[in-house]
Structure formats: structure tokens, C-alpha cells
Protein backbone atom coordinates (compact mmCIF):
# COMPACT_ATOMS: atom_id res chain seq x y z
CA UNK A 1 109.32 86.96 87.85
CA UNK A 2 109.59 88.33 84.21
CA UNK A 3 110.88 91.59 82.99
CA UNK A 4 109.69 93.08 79.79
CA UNK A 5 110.71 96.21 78.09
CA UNK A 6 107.66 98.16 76.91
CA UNK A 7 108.86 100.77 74.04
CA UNK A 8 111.50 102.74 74.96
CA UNK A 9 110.93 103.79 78.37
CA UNK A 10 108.75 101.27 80.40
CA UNK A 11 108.78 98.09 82.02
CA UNK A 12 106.17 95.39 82.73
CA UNK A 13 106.77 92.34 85.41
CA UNK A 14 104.93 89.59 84.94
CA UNK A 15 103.95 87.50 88.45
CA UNK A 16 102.26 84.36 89.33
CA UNK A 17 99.56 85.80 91.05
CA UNK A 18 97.65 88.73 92.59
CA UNK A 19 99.18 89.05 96.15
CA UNK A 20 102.91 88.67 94.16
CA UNK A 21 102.02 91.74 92.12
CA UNK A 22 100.83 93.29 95.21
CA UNK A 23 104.08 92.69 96.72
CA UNK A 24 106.16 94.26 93.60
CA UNK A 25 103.73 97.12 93.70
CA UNK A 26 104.38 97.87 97.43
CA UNK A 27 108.06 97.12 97.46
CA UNK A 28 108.61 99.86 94.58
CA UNK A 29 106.62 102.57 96.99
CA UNK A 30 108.62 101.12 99.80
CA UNK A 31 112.33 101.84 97.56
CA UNK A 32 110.70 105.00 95.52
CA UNK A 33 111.47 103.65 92.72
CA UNK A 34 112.17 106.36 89.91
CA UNK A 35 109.22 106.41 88.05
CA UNK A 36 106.52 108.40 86.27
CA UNK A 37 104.14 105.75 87.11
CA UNK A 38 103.84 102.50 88.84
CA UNK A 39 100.74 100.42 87.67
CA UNK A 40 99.72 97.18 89.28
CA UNK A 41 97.21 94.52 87.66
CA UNK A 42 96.28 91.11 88.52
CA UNK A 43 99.59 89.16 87.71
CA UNK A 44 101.59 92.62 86.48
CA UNK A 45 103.28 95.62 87.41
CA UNK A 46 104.06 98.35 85.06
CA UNK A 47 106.57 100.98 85.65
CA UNK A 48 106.06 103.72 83.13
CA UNK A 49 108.57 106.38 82.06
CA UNK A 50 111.59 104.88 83.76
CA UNK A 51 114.99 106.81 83.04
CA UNK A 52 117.42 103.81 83.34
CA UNK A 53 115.51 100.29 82.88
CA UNK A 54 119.02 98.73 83.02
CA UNK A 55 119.37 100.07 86.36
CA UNK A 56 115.66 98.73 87.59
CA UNK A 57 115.79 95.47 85.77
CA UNK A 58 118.72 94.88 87.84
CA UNK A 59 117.44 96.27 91.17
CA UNK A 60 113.89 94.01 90.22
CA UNK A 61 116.43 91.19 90.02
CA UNK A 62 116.86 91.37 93.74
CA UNK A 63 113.38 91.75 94.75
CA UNK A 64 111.76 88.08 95.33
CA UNK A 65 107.98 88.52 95.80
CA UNK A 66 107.05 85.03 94.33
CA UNK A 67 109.28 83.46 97.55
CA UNK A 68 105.84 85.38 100.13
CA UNK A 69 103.34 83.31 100.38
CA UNK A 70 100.83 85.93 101.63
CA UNK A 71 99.80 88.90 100.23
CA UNK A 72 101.30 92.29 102.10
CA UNK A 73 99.08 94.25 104.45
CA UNK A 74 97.16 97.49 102.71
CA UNK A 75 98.72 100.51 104.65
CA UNK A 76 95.84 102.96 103.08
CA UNK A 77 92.67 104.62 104.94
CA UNK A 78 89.73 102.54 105.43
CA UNK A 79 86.96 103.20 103.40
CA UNK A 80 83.41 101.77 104.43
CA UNK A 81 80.96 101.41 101.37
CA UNK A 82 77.53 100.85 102.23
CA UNK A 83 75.77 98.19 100.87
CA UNK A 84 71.94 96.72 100.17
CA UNK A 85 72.48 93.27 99.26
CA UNK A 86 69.41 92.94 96.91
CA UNK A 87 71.52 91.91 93.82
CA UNK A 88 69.60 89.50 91.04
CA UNK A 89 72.89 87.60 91.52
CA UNK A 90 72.63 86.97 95.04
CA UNK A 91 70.67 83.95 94.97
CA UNK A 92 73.13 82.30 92.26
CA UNK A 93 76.03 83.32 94.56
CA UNK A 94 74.68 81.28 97.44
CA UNK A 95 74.00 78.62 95.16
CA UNK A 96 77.60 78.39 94.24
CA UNK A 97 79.00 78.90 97.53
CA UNK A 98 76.30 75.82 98.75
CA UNK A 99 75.15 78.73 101.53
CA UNK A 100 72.37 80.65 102.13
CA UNK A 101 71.99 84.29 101.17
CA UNK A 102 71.96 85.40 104.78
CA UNK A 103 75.82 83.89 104.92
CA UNK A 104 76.68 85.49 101.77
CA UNK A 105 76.26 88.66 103.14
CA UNK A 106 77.78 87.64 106.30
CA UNK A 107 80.74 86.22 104.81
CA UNK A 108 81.10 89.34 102.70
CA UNK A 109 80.38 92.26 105.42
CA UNK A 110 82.83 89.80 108.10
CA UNK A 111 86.67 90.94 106.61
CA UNK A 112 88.27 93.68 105.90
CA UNK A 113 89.75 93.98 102.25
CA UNK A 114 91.80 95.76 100.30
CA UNK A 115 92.01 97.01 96.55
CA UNK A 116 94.72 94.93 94.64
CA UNK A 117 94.91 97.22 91.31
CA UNK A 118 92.37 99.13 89.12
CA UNK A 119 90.95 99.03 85.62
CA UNK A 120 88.17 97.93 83.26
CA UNK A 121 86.88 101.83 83.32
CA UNK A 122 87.98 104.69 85.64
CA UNK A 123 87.39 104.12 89.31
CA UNK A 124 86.61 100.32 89.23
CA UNK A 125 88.34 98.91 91.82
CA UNK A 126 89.24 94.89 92.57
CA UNK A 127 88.91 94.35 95.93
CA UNK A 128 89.92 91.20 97.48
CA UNK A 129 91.05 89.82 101.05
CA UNK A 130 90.22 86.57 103.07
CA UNK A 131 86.44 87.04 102.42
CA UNK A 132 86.56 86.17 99.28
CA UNK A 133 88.37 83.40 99.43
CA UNK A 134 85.97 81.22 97.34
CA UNK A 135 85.94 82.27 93.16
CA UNK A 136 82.95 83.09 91.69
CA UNK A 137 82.11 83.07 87.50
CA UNK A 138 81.44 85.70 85.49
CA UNK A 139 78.18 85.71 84.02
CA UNK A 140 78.15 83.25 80.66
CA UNK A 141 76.47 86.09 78.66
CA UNK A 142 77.62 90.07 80.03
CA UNK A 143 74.92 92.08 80.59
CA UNK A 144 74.46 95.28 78.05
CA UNK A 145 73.47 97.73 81.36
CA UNK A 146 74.96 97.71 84.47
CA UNK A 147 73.81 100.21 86.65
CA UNK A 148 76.33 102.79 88.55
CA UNK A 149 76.97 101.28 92.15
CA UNK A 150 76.07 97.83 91.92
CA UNK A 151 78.68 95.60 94.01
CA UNK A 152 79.87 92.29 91.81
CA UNK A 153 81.60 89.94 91.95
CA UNK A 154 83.93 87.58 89.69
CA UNK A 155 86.52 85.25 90.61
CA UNK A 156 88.59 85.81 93.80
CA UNK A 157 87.34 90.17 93.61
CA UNK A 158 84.78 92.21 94.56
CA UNK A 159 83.88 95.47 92.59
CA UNK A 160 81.44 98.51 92.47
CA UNK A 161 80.61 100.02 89.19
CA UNK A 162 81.64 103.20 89.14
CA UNK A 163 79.06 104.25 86.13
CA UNK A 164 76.75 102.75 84.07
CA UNK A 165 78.26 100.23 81.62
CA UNK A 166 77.90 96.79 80.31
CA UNK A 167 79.57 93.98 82.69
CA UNK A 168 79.55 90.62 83.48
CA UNK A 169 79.69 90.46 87.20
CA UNK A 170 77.64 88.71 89.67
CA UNK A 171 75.75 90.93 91.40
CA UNK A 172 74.95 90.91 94.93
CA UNK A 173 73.98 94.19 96.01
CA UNK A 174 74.13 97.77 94.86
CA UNK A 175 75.52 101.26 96.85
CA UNK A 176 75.08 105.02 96.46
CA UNK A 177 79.22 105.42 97.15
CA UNK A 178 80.67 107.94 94.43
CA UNK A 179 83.44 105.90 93.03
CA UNK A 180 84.82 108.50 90.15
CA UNK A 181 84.78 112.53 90.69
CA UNK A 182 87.12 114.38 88.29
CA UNK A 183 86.47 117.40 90.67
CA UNK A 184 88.41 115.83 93.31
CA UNK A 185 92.07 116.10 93.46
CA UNK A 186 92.11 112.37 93.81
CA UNK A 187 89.48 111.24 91.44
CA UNK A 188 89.09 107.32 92.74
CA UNK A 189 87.67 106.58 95.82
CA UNK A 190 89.33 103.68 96.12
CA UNK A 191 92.69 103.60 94.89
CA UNK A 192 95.44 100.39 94.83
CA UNK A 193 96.17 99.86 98.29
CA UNK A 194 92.66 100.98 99.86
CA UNK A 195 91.82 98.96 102.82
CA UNK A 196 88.01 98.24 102.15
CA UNK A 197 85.50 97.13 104.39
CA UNK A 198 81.53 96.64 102.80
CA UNK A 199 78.78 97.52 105.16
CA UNK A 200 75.61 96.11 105.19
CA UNK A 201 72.47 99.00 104.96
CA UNK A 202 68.68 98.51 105.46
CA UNK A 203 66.92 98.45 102.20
């Protein structure tokens, strides 16, 4: 584990891996650590407006998340997202994985996940859990238009597209789930710590 001071007030902790970061993330919930904000990514942790970082770089000091070797259990609701699997990506997916598309869908509907962090635009969550245990590429060239709601995936994650914008996911399938709603006094549907569970719909 690495601690780095981030201007005057901040720290970032840099991890091996996802489920490490997971475990830093969960731990400083657990403790309440003092905080504005507490930011997990997919080898980081950033704690934002701290008021002593002596104090929590020597509390961090302590913590040994890199000594786990699984990643902690999600404690947050379930949330189901329904999904047509009619992606122009399936195909290549199944490919990849040597199985047919009928077991992709399988193997992605079978497990329950959970959302490791957030980013890349507001709302897009990376899922990940046992079922996707194999990586998959991104796409060699983005695409310029992905549509709102289509389900991707890239590397060990799974995530929806919360809006229209250019990415380069695999795409598998697509779902009318509202991801993003500044309305709502908890704009992200699925937030770090989600459990997440995809559900397969007619087309």
C-alpha cells in the first residue's frame, strides 16, 4: 500500500488490485474515517478534505488490505437491471470466452455482483463479482455513439451506459434502467458497494 498527499488536504492509496481497494474503501466506512469524501477506483482510494493526514496516514499504516485475498462482501441493496442480450458484441464475447452465446448470457445472469467504484461519466458503474471472472478487451477502435443503457463489458467489469456517449466496451445487451437522475436525492442508481444482479428480459 502507498500513501500520497494530494494538495493540501487529500490523500490517495494506491493498491494492487480491485478487491484491495475495495477493502480500503469498506474499512474507512467501517472506522468513519474523517472525511469529506472517500473515493474508490480500480487500484485507488481517495480521501478528500481530510483535517489531519498525519493522523490517517498513520491509522492507513495499520490497515493491511493487500494481506485478503478475496474481495469483501457488498453490504448494499440489491438492484436487478433488466437485460436483452442482443448486443453487436455478443457474438465476439462468446468467441473469446470459446462458448456459445446462450452461455454468455448464462454465465452473466448466474452471480450476483457488486459495483467496485464509479467513473468515466456520472452514473457509470463497474460491476464485477465471480461472473466475470474471465477479462474481456476493449474494442481496438471506441465507438463515436454509444447508446444510453447498453450493458458492456471490458476486462474483469461489467457496465451500463448511463447516457449516450462514445465508448469502447463490448457490448452484449442493452436495458431501459435509469442509471443518472439529478432529481433524486441519490442521483446513481448504482452506487460503490451496490450488490448487482443482471436479469435476463424477452426481446
Amino acid at each position: 500500500m502507498r500513501l500520497l498527499r494530494v494538495g493540501g488536504d487529500s490523500l490517495l492509496v494506491e493498491v494492487s488490485d480491485t478487491a484491495a481497494a475495495m477493502r480500503v474503501y469498506d474499512e474507512a466506512l467501517r472506522r468513519e474515517v474523517e472525511a469529506a469524501d472517500v473515493v474508490p477506483a480500480a487500484r485507488t482510494v481517495l480521501f478528500a478534505g481530510v483535517p489531519d493526514l498525519a493522523r490517517l496516514e498513520k491509522e492507513l499504516a495499520e490497515w493491511e488490505p493487500e494481506q485478503e485475498t478475496t474481495p469483501p462482501a457488498a453490504q448494499g441493496p440489491v438492484v436487478e437491471v433488466p437485460t436483452v442480450y442482443d448486443g453487436p458484441d455478443l457474438d465476439s464475447v462468446a468467441r473469446h470466452w470459446a462458448v456459445t452465446t446462450r452461455e454468455v448470457v448464462e454465465r452473466h445472469t448466474s452471480q450476483e455482483m457488486f459495483v467496485a467504484f464509479c467513473g468515466f461519466s456520472p452514473g457509470f458503474a463497474y460491476c464485477t463479482g465471480p461472473a466475470t471472472t474471465l477479462p474481456v478487451p476493449r474494442l481496438a477502435e471506441p465507438r463515436t455513439r454509444v447508446p444510453a443503457g447498453a450493458v458492456g463489458l471490458a476486462d474483469l467489469f461489467t457496465g451500463v451506459y448511463p447516457s449516450e456517449s462514445p465508448g469502447g466496451w463490448q457490448l452484449i445487451g442493452r436495458t431501459d434502467l435509469v442509471l443518472w437522475d439529478e432529481r433524486r436525492e441519490q442521483p446513481a442508481t448504482l452506487a460503490p458497494g451496490t450488490r448487482v444482479r443482471f436479469v435476463e428480459v424477452p426481446r
